[in-house]
Every structure is written in structure tokens, then in C-alpha cells.
PDB file of N, CA and C in Angstrom:
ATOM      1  N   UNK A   1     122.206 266.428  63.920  1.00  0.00           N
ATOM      2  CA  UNK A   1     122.122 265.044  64.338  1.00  0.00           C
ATOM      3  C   UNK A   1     123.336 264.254  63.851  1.00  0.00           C
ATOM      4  N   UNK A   2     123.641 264.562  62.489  1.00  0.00           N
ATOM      5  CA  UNK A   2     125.033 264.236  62.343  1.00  0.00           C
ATOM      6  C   UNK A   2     126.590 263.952  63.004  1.00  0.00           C
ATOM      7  N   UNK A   3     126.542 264.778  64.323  1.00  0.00           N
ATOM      8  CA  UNK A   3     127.376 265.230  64.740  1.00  0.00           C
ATOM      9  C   UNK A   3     127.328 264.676  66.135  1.00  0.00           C
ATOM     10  N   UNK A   4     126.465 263.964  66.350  1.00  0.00           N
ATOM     11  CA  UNK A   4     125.881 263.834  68.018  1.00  0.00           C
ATOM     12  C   UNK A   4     125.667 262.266  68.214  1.00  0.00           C
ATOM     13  N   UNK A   5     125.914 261.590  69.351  1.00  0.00           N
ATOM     14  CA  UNK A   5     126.110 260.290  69.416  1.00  0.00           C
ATOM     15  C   UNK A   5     124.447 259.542  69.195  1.00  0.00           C
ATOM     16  N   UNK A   6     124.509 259.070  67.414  1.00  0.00           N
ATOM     17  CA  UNK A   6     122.993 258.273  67.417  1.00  0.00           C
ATOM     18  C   UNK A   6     123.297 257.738  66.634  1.00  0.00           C
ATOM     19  N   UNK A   7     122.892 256.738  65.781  1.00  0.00           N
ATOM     20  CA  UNK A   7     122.988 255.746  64.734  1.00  0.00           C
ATOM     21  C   UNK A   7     122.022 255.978  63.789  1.00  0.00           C
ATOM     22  N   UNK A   8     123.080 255.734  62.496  1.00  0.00           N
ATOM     23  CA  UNK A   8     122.054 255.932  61.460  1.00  0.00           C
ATOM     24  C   UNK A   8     121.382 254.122  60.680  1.00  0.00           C
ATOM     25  N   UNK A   9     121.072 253.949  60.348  1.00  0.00           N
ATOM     26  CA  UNK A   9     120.676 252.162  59.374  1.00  0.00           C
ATOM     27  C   UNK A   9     119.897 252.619  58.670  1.00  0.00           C
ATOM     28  N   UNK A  10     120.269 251.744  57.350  1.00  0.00           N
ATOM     29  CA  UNK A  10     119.638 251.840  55.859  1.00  0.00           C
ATOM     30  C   UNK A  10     119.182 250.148  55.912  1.00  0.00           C
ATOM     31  N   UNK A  11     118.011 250.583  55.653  1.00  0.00           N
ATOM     32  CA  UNK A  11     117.564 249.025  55.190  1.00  0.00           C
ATOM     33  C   UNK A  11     117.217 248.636  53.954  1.00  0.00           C
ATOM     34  N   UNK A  12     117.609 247.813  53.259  1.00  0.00           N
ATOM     35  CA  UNK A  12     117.251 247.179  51.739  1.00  0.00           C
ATOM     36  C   UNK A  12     116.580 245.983  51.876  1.00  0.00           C
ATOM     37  N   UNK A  13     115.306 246.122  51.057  1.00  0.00           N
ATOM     38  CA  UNK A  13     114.640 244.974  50.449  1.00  0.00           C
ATOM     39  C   UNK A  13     114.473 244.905  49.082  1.00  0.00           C
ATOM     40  N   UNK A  14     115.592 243.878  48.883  1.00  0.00           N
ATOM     41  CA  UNK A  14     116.205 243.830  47.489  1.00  0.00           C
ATOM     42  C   UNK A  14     114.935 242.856  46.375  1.00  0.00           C
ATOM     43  N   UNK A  15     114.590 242.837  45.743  1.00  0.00           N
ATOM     44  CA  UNK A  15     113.387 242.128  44.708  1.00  0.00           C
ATOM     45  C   UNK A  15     113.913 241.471  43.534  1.00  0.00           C
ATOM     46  N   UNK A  16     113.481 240.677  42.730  1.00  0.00           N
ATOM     47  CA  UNK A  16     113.571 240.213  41.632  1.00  0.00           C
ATOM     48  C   UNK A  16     113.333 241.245  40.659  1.00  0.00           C
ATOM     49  N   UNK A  17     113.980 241.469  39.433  1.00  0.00           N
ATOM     50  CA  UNK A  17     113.183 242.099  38.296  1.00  0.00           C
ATOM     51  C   UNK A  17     111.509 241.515  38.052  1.00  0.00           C
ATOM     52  N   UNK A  18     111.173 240.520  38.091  1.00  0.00           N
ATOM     53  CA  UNK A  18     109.916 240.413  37.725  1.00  0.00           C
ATOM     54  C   UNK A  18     109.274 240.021  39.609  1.00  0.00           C
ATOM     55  N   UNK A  19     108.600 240.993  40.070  1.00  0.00           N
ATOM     56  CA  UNK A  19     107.974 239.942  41.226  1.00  0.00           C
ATOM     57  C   UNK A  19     106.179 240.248  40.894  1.00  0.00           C
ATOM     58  N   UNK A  20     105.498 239.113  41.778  1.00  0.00           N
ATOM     59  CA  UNK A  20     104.511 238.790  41.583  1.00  0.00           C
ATOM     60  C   UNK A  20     104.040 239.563  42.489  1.00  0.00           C
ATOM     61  N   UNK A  21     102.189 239.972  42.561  1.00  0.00           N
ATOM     62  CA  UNK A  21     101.781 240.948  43.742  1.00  0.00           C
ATOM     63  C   UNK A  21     101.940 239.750  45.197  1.00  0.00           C
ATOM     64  N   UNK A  22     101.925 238.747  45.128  1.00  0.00           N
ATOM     65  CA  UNK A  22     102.445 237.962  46.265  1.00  0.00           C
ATOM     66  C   UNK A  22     103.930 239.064  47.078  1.00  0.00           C
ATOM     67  N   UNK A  23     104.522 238.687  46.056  1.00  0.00           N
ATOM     68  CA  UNK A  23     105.916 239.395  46.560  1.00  0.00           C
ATOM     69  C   UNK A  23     105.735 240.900  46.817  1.00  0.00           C
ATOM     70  N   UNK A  24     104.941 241.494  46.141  1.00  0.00           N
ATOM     71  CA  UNK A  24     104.801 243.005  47.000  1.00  0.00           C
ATOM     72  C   UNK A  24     104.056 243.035  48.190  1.00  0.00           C
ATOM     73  N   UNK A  25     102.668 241.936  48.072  1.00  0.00           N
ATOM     74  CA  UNK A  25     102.400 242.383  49.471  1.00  0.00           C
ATOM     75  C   UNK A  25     103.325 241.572  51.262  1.00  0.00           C
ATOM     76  N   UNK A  26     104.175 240.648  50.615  1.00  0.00           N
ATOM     77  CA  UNK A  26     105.384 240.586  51.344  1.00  0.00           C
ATOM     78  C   UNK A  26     106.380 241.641  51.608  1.00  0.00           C
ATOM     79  N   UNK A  27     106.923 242.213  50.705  1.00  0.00           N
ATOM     80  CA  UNK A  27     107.225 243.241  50.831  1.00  0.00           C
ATOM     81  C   UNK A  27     106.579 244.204  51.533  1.00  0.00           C
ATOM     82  N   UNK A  28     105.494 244.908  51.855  1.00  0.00           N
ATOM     83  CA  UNK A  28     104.878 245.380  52.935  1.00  0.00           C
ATOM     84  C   UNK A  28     105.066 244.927  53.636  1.00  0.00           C
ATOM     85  N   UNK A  29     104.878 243.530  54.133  1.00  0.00           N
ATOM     86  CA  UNK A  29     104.859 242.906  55.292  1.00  0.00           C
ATOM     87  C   UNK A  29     106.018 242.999  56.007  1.00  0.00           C
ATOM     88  N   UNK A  30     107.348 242.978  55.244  1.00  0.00           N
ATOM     89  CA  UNK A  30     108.551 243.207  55.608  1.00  0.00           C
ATOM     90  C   UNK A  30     108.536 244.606  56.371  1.00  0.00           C
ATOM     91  N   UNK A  31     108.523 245.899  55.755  1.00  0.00           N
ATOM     92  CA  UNK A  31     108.046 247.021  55.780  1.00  0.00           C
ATOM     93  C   UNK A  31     107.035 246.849  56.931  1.00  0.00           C
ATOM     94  N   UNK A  32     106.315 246.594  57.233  1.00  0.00           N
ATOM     95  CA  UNK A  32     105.622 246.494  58.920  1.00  0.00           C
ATOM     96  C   UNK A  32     106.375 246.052  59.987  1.00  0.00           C
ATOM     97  N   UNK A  33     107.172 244.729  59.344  1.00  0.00           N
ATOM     98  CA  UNK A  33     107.535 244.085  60.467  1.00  0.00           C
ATOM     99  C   UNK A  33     108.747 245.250  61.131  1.00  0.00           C
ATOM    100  N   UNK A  34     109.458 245.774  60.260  1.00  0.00           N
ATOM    101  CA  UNK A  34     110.610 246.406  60.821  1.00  0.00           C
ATOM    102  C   UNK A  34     109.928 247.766  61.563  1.00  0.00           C
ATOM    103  N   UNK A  35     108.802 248.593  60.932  1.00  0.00           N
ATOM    104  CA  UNK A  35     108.601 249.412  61.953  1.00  0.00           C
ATOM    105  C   UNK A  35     108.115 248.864  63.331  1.00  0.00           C
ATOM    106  N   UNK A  36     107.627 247.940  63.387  1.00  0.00           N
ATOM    107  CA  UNK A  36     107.184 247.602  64.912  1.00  0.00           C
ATOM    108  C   UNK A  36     108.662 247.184  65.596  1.00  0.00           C
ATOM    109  N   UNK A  37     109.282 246.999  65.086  1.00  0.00           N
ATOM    110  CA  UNK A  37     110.690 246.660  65.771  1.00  0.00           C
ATOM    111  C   UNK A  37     111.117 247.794  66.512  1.00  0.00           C
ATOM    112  N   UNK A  38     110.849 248.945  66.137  1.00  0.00           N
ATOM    113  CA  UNK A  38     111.546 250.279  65.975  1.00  0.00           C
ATOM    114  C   UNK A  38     111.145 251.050  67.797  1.00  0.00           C
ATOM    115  N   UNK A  39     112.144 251.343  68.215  1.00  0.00           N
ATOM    116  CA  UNK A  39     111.756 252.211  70.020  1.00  0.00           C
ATOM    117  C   UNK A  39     110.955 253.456  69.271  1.00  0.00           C
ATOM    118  N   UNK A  40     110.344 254.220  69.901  1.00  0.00           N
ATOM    119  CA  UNK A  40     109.325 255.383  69.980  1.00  0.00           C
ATOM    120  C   UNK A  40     110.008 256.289  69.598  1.00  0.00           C
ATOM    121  N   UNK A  41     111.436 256.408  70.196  1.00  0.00           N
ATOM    122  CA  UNK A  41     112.202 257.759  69.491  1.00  0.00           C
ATOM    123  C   UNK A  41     112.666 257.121  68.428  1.00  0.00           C
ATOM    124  N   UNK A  42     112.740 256.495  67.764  1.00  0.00           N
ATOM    125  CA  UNK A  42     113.262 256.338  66.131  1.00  0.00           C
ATOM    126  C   UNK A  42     112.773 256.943  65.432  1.00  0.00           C
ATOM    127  N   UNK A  43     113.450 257.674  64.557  1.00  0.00           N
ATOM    128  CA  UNK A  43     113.057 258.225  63.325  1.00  0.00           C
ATOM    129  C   UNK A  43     113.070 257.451  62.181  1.00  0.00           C
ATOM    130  N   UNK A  44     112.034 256.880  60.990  1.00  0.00           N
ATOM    131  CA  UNK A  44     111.699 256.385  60.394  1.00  0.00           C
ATOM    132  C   UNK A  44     111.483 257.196  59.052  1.00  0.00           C
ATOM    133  N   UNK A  45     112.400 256.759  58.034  1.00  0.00           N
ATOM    134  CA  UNK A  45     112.166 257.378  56.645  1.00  0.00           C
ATOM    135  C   UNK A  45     111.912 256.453  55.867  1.00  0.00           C
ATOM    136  N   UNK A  46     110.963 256.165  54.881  1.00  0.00           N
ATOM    137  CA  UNK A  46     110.993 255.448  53.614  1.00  0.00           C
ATOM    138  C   UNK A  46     111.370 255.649  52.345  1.00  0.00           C
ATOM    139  N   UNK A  47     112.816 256.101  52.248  1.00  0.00           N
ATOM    140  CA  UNK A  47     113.037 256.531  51.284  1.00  0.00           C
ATOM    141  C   UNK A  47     113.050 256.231  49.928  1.00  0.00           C
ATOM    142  N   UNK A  48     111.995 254.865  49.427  1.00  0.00           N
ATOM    143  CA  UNK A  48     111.232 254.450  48.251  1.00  0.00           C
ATOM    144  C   UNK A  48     110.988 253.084  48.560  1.00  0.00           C
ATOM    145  N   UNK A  49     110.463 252.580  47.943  1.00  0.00           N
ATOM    146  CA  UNK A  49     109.151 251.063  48.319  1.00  0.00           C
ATOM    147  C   UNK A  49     110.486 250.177  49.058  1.00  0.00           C
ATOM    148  N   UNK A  50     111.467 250.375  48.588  1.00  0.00           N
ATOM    149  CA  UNK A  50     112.589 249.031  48.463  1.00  0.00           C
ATOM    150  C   UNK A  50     114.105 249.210  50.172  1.00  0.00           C
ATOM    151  N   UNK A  51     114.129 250.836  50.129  1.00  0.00           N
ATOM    152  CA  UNK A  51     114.836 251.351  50.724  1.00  0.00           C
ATOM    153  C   UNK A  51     114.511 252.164  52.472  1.00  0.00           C
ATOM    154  N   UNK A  52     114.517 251.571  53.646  1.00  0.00           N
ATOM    155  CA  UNK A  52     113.883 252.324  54.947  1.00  0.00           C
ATOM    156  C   UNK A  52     115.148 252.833  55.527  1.00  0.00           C
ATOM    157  N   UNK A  53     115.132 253.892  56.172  1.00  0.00           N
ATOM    158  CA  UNK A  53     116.436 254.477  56.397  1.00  0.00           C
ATOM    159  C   UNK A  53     115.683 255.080  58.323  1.00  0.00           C
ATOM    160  N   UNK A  54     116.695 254.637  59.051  1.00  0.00           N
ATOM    161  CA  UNK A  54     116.140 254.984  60.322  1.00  0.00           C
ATOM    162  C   UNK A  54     117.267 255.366  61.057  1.00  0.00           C
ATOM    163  N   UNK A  55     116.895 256.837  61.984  1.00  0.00           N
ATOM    164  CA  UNK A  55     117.849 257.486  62.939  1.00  0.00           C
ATOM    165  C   UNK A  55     117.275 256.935  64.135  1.00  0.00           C
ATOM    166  N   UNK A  56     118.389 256.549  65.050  1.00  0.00           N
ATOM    167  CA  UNK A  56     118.342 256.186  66.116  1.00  0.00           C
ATOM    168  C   UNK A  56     118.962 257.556  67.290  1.00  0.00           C
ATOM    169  N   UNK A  57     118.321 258.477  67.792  1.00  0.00           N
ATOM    170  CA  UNK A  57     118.944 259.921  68.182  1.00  0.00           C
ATOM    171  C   UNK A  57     119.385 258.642  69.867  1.00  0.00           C
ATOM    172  N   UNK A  58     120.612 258.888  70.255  1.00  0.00           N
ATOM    173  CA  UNK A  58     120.940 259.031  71.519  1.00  0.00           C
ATOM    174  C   UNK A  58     121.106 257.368  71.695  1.00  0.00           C
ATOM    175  N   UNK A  59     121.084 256.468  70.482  1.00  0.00           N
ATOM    176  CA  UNK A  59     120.938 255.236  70.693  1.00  0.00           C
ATOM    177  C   UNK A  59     122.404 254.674  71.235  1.00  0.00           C
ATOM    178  N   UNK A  60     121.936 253.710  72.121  1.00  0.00           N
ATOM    179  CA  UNK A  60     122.772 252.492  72.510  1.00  0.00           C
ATOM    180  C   UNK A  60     123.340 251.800  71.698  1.00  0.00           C
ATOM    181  N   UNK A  61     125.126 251.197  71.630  1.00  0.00           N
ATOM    182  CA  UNK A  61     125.515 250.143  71.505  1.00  0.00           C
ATOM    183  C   UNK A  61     124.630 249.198  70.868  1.00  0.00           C
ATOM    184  N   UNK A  62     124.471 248.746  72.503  1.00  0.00           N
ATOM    185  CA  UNK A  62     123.730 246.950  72.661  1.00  0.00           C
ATOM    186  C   UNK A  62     122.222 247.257  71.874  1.00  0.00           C
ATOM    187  N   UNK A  63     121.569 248.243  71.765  1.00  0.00           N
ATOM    188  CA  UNK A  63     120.547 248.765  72.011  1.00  0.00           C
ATOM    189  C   UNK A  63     120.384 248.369  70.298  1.00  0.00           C
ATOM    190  N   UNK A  64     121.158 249.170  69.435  1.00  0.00           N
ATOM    191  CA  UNK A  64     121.195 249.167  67.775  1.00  0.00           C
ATOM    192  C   UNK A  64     121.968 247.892  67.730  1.00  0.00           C
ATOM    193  N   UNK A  65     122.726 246.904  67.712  1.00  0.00           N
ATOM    194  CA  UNK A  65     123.515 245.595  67.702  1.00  0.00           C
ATOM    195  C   UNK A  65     122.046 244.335  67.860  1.00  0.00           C
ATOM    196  N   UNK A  66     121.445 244.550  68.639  1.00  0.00           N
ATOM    197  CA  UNK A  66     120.456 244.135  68.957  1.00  0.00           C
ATOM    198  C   UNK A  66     119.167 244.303  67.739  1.00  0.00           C
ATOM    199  N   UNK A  67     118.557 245.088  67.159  1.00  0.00           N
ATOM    200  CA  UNK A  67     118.075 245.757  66.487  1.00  0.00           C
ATOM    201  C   UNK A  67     118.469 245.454  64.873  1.00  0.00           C
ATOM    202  N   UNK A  68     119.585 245.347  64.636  1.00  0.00           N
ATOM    203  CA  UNK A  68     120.502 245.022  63.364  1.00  0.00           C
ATOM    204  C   UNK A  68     120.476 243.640  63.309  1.00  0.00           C
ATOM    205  N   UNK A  69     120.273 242.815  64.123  1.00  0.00           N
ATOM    206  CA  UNK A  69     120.777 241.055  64.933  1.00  0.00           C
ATOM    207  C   UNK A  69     119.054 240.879  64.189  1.00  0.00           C
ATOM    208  N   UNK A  70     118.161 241.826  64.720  1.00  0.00           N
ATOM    209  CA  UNK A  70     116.532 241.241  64.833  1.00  0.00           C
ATOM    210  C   UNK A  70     116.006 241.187  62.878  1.00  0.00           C
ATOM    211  N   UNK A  71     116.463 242.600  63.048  1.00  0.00           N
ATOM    212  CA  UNK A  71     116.577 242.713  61.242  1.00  0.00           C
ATOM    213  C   UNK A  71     117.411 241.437  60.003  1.00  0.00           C
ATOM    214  N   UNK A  72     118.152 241.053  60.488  1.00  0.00           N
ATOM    215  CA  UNK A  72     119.208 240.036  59.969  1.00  0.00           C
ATOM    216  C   UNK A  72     118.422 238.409  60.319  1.00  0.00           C
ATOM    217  N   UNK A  73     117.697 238.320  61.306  1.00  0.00           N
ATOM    218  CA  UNK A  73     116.955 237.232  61.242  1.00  0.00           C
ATOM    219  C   UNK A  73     115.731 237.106  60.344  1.00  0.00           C
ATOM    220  N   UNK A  74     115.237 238.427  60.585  1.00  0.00           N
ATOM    221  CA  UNK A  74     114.014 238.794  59.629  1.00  0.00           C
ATOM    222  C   UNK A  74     114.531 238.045  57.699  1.00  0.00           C
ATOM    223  N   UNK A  75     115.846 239.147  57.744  1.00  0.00           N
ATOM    224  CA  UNK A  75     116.231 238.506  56.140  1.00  0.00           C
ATOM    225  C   UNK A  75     116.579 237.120  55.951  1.00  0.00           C
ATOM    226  N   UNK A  76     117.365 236.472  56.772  1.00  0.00           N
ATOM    227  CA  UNK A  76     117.434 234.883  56.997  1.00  0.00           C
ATOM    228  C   UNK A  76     116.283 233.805  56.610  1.00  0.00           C
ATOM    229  N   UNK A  77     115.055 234.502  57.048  1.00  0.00           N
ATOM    230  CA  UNK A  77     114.070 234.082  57.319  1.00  0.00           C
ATOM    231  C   UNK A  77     113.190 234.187  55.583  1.00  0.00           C
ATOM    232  N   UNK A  78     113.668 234.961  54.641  1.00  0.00           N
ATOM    233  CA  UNK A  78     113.408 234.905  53.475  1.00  0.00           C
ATOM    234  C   UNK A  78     114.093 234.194  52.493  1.00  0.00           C
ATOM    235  N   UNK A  79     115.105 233.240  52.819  1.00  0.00           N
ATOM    236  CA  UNK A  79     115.608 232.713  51.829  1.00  0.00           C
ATOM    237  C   UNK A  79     114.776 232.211  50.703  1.00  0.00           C
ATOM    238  N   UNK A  80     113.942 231.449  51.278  1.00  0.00           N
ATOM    239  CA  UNK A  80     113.123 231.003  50.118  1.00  0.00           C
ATOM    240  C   UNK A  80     112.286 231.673  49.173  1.00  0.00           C
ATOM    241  N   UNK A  81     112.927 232.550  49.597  1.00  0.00           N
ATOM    242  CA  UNK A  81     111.526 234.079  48.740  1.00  0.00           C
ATOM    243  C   UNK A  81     112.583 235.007  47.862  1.00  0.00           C
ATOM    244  N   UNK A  82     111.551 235.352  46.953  1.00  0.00           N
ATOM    245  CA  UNK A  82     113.054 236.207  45.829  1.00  0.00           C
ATOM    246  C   UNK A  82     113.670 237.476  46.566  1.00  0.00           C
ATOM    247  N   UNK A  83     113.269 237.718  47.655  1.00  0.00           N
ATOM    248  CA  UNK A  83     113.531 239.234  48.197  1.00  0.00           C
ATOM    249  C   UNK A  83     114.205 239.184  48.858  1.00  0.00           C
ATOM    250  N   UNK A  84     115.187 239.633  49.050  1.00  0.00           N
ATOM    251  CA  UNK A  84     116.538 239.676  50.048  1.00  0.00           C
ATOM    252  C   UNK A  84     116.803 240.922  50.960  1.00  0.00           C
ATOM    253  N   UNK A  85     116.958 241.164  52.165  1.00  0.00           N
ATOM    254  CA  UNK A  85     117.120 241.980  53.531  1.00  0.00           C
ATOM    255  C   UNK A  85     118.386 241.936  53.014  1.00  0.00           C
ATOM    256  N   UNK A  86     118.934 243.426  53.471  1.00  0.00           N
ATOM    257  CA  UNK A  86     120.271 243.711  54.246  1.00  0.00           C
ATOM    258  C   UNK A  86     119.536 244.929  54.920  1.00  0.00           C
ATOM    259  N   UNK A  87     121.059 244.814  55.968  1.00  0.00           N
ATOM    260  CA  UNK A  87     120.634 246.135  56.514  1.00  0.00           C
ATOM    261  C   UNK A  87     122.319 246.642  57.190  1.00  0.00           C
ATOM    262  N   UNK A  88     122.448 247.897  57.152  1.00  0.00           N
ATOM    263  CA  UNK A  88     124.440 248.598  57.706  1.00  0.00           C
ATOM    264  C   UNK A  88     123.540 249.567  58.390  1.00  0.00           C
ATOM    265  N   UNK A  89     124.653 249.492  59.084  1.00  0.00           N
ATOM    266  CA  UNK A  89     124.261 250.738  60.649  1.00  0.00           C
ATOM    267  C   UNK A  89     125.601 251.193  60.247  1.00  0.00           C
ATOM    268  N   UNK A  90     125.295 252.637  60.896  1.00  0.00           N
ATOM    269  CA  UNK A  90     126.648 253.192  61.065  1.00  0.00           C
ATOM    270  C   UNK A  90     126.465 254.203  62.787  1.00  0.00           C
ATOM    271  N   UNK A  91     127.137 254.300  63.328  1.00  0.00           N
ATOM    272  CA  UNK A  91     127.466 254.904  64.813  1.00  0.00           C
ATOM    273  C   UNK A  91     128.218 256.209  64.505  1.00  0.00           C
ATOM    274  N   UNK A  92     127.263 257.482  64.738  1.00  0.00           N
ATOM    275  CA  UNK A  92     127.725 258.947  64.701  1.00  0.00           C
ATOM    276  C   UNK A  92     128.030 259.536  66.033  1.00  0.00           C
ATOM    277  N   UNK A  93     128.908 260.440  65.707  1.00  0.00           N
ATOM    278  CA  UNK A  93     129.493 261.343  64.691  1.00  0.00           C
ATOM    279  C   UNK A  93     130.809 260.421  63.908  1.00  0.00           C
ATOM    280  N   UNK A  94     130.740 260.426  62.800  1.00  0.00           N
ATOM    281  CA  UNK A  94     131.731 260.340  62.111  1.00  0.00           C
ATOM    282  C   UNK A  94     132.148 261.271  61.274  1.00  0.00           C
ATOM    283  N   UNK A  95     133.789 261.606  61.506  1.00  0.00           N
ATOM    284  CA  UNK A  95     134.695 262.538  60.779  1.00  0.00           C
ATOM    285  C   UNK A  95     134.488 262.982  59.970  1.00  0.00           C
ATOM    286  N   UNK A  96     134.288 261.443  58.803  1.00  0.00           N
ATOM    287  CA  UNK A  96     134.371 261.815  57.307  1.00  0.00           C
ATOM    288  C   UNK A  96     133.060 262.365  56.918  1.00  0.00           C
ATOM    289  N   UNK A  97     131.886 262.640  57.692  1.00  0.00           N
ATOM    290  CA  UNK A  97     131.213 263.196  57.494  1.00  0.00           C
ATOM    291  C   UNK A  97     131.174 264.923  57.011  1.00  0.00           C
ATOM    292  N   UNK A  98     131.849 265.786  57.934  1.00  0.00           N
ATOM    293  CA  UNK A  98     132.260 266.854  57.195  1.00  0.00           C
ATOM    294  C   UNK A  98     131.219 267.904  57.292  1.00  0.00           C
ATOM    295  N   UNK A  99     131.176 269.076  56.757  1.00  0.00           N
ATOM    296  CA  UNK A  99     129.567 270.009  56.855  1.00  0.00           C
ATOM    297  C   UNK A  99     128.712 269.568  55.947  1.00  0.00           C
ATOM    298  N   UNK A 100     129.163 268.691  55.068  1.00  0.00           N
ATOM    299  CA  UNK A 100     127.953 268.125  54.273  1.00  0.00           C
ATOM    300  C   UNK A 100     127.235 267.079  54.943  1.00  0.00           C
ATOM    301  N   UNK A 101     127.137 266.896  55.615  1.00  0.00           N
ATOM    302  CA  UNK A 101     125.808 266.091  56.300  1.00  0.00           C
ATOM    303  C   UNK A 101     124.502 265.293  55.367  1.00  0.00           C
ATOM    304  N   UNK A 102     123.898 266.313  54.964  1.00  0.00           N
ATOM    305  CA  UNK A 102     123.383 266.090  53.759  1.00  0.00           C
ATOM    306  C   UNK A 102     123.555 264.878  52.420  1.00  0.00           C
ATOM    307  N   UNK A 103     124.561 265.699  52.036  1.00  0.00           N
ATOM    308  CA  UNK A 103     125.469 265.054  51.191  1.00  0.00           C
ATOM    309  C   UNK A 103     125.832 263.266  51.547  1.00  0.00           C
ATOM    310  N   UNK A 104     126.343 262.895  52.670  1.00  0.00           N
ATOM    311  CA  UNK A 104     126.545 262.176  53.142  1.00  0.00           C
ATOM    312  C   UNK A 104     125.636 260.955  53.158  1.00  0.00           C
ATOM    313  N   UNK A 105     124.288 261.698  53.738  1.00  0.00           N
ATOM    314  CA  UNK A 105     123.256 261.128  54.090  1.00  0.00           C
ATOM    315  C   UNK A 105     123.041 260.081  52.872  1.00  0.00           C
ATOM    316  N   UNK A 106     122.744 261.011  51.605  1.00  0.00           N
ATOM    317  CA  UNK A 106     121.841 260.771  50.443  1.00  0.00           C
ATOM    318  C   UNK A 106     122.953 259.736  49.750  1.00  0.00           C
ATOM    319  N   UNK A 107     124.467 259.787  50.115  1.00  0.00           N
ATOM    320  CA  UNK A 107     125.259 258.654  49.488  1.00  0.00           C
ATOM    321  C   UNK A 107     125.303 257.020  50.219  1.00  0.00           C
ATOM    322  N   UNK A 108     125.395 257.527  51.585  1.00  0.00           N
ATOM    323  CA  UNK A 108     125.161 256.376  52.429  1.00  0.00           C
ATOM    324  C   UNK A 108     123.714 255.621  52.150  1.00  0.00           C
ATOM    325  N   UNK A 109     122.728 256.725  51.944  1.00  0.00           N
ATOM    326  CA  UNK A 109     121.361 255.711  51.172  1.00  0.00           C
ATOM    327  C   UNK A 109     121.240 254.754  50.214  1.00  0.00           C
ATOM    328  N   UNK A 110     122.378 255.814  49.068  1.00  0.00           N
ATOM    329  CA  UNK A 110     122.298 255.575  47.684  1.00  0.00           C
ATOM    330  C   UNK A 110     123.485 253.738  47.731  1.00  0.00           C
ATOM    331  N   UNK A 111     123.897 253.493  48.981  1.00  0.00           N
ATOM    332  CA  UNK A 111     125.131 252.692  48.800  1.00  0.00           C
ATOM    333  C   UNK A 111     124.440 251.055  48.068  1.00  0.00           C
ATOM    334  N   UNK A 112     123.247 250.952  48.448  1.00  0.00           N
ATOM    335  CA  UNK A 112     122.412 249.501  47.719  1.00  0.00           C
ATOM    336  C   UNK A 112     122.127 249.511  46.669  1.00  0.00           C
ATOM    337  N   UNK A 113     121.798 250.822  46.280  1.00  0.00           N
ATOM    338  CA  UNK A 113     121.250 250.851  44.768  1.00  0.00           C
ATOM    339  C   UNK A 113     122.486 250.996  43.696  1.00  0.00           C
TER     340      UNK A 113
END
């Protein structure tokens, strides 16, 4: 999949050191809202409470731009709350990717934390 035209996005929902169960079950809520965002072929990983990581196989341009735009309102939309959205797409195959694929993956995750 690495190698083949789809998009990868890491999503962060960044927290306070101290949050209240208010703020976690927002945090879910966040965490819902973005999977319903998501087309049927998306692949959806949660790669820990804070971090969602989603393959887009065969995705569109406009299609992920769109998608990244919806996510970015979502975080906008928390200012007033201690928890902060980002979210980076990246558009594959890229070069510097290499046969580590893998490798790649787990650094491009690791890039928020």
C-alpha cells in the first residue's frame, strides 16, 4: 500500500496533563466524530486513545483535501476546550519511503508525540 496511489493521515488529539472525565468523554466524542467522516473503504487505526491514523487506498485529491478541511474545522471548533486537533496527510507513493514501509509508517505516527 505504500507504494500505490492512497493517502495516509495521522490524527492528534492533543490533551492537557491534567484533564477532567468531561474532557475524556469529549475526547471520544472527537474519536466518533472523525470515524463517521470516514468513506467505507478507509482504513481506520487507533493507534492509542490520543493518536487515529487512517489509509485512504485509491483516494482522491479533492476527495482527502476535503476530509483534512472537515477535520480542521472539527479542531477550530475546540478552542475553548483544553484539547487540541491536528491532523497531516501525506499522498503515496513517496520515494523516501524506501523498503521500509514499516519503518516509515511507525515514524510518521510517532511525528506528534
Amino acid at each position: 500500500m505504500a507504494r500505490s496511489n492512497s493517502v495516509v493521515a495521522r490524527i492528534d488529539i492533543q490533551d492537557q496533563p491534567e484533564v477532567s472525565d468531561q474532557d475524556r468523554a469529549r475526547t471520544q466524542s472527537l474519536r466518533d466524530q472523525i470515524g463517521s467522516l470516514l468513506p467505507e473503504t478507509a482504513v481506520l487505526h487507533y493507534r492509542d486513545l490520543n493518536t487515529i491514523m487512517v489509509l485512504f487506498p485509491e483516494q482522491g485529491q479533492d476527495q482527502t483535501k476535503e476530509f483534512v478541511q472537515r477535520i480542521k474545522s472539527i479542531g477550530e471548533a475546540q478552542k475553548n476546550s483544553p484539547l487540541k486537533l491536528t491532523v497531516d496527510a501525506i499522498t503515496l507513493p513517496q520515494p523516501r519511503i524506501g523498503p521500509d514501509a514499516r519503518g516509515w509508517l511507525d515514524r510518521f505516527a510517532d511525528k506528534a508525540n
